[in-house]
Protein backbone atom coordinates (compact mmCIF):
# COMPACT_ATOMS: atom_id res chain seq x y z
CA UNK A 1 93.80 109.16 80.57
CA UNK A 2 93.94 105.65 82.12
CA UNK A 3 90.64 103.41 82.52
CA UNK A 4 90.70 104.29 85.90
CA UNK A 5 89.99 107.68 85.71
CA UNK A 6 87.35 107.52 83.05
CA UNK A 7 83.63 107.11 84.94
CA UNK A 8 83.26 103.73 84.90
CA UNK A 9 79.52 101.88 84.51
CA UNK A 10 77.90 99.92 87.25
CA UNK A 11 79.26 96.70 87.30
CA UNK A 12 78.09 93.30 88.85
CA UNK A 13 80.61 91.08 90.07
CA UNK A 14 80.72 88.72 87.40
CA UNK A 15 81.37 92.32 85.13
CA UNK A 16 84.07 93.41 87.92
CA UNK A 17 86.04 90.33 87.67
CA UNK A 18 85.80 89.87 83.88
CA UNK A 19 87.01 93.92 83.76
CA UNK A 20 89.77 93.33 86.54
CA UNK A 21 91.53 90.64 84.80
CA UNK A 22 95.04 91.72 83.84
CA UNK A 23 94.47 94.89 85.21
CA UNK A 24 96.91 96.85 86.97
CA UNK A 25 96.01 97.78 90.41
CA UNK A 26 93.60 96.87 93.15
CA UNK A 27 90.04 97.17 93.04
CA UNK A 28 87.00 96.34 95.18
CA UNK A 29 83.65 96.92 93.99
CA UNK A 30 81.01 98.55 96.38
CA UNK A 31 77.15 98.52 95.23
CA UNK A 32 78.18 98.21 91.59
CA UNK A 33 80.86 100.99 91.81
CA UNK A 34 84.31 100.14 91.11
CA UNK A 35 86.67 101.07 94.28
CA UNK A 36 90.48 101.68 93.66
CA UNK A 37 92.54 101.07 96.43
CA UNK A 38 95.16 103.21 97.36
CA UNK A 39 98.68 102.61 98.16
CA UNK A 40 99.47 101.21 101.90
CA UNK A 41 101.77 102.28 105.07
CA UNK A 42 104.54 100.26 105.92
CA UNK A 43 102.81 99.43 108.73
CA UNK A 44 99.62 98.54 106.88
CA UNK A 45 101.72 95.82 104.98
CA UNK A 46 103.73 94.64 107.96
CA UNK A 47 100.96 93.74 109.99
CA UNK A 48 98.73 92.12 107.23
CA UNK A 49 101.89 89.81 106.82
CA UNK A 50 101.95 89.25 110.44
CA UNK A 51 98.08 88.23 110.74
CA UNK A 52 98.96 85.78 107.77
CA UNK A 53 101.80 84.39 109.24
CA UNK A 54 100.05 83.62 112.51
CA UNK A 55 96.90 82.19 110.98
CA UNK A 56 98.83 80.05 108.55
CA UNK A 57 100.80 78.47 111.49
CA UNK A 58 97.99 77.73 113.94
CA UNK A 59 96.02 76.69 110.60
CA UNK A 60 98.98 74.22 110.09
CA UNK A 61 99.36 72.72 113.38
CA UNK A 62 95.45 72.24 114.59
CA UNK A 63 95.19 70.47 111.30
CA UNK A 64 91.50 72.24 110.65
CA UNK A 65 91.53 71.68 106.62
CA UNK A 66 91.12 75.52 106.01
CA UNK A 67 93.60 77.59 104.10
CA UNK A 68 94.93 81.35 104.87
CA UNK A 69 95.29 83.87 102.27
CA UNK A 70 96.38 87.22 102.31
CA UNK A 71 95.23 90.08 100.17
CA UNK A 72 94.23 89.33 96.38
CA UNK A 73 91.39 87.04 97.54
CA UNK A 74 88.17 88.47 96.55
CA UNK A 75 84.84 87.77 98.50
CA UNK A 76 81.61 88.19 96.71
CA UNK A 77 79.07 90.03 98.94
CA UNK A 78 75.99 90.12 96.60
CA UNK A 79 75.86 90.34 92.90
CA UNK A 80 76.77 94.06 93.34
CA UNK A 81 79.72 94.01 96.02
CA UNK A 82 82.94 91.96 96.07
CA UNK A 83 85.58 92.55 98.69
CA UNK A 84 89.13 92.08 98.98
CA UNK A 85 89.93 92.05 102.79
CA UNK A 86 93.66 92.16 103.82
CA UNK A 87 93.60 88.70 105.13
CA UNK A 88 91.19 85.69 104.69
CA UNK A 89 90.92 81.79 106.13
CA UNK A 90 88.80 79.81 103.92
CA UNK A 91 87.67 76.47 105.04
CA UNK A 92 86.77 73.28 102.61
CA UNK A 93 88.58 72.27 99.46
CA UNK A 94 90.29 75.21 97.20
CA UNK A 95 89.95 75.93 93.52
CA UNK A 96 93.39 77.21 93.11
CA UNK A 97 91.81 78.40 89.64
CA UNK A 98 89.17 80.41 90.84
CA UNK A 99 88.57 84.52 91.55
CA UNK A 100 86.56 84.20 94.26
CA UNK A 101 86.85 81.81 97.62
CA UNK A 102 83.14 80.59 98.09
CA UNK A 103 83.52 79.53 101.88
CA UNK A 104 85.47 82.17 103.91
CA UNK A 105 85.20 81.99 107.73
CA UNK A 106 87.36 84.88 108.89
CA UNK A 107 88.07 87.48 107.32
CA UNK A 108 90.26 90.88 108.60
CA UNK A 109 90.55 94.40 107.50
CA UNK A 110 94.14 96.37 108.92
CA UNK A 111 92.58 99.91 109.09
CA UNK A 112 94.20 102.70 106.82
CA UNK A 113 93.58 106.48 106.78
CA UNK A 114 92.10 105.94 103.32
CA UNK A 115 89.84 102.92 103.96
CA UNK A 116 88.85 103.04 107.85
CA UNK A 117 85.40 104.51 107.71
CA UNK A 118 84.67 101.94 105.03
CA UNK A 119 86.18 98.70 107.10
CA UNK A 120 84.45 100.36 110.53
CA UNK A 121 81.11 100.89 108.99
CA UNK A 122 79.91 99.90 105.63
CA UNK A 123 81.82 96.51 105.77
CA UNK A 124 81.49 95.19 108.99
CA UNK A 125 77.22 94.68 108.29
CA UNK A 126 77.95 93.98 104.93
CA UNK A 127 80.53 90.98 105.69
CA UNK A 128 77.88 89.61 107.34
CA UNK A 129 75.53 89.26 104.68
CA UNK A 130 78.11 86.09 103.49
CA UNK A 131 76.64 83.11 105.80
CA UNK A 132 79.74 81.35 105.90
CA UNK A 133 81.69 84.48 107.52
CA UNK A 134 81.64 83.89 111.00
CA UNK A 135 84.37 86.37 112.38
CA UNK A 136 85.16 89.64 111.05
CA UNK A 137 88.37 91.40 112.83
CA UNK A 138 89.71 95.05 112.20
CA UNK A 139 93.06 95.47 113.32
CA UNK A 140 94.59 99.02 114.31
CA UNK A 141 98.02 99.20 113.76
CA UNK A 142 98.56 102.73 115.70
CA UNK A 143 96.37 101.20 119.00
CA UNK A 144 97.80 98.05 118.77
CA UNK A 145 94.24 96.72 119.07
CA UNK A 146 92.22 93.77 117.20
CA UNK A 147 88.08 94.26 117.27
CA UNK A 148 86.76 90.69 116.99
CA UNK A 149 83.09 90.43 115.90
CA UNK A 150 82.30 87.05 115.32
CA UNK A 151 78.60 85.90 114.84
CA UNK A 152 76.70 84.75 118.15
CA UNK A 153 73.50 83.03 116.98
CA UNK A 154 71.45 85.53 115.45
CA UNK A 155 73.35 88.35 117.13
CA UNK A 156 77.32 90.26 116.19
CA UNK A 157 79.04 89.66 119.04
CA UNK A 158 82.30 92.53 119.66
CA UNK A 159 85.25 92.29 121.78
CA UNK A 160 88.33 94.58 121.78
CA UNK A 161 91.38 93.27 122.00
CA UNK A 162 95.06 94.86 123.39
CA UNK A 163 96.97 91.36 123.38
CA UNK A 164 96.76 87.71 124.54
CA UNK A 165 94.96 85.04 122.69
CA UNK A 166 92.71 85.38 120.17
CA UNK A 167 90.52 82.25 120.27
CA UNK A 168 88.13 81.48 116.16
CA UNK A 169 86.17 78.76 116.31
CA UNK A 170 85.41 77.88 113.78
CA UNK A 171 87.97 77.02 112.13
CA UNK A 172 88.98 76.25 115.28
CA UNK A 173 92.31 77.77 116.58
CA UNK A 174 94.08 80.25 118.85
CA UNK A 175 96.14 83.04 117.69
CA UNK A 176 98.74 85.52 120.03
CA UNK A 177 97.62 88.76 119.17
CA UNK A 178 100.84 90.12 119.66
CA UNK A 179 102.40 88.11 116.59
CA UNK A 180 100.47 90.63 114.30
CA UNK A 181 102.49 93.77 115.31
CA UNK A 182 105.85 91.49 115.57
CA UNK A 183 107.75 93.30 112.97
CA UNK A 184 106.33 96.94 114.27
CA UNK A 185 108.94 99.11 116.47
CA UNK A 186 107.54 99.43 120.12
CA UNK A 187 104.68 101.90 120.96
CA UNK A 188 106.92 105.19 122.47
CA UNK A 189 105.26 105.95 125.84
């Protein structure tokens, strides 16, 4: 039986991370319970990339002094939840060394049969809990949509989004929607 399919104890993160370490697999942890996360769709993968590739370019020529990272970054929600979001741009100086980014600005979820009710719901207030997260986006690879909620004040702001630019500020750039789904086939009519 693998360690994964024994019941596992409530974990904080500083538990989570320690246990993840050279552990095969992904894993989020969600109110001290430790989350595996399942395989992905081609799609899933190919439009993750995408969203990296675009916000690693614009990053690159605005000059903002943030860094993109795809999956594998972890994000520490409280002392009981860490996430791992499919993409992430974290602005300010990087530990290279470190488990966690402590300053992420954006962060995206590409929704998944397995994970969608968690990145529609249970993430999107919980994201918000970080102060530093100013935009959270869920991308739908079937629609060909991006939901940008970015933080308005005191209020969560939402817009949906079929194409054009997508404008985060901070860190302060402009994004073609479009380059996310470049390496999907065309939508059949």
């Amino acid at each position: 039986m693998s360690d994964t399919a024994k019941p596992l104890p409530r974990m904080t993160v500083d538990e989570f991370l320690a246990w993840s370490q050279g552990r095969e697999g992904r894993y989020e942890l969600h109110d001290g319970e430790v989350i595996t996360m399942r395989p992905e769709r081609l799609a899933h993968v190919a439009v993750k990339l995408g969203v990296f590739l675009a916000f690693r370019s614009a990053l690159k020529t605005e000059q903002t002094g943030c860094t993109a990272f795809g999956d594998g970054v972890t994000i520490k929600v409280d002392r009981l939840t860490a996430f791992e979001p499919d993409c992430t741009i974290h602005c300010g100086p990087v530990d290279f060394n470190a488990l966690l980014v402590d300053h992420p600005v954006v962060v995206v979820e590409v929704l998944s049969p397995s994970s969608r009710a968690a990145d529609l719901i249970r993430k999107l207030g919980r994201y918000f809990e970080v102060p530093s997260i100013q935009h959270y986006l869920i991308i739908d690879t079937d629609k060909r949509t991006t939901i940008h909620y970015r933080r308005n004040g005191q209020e969560i702001a939402c817009q949906i989004l079929g194409g054009g630019v997508l404008s985060l500020d901070p860190p302060g750039i402009d994004v073609q929607i479009d380059e996310f789904f470049a390496d999907l086939p065309p939508i059949e009519a």
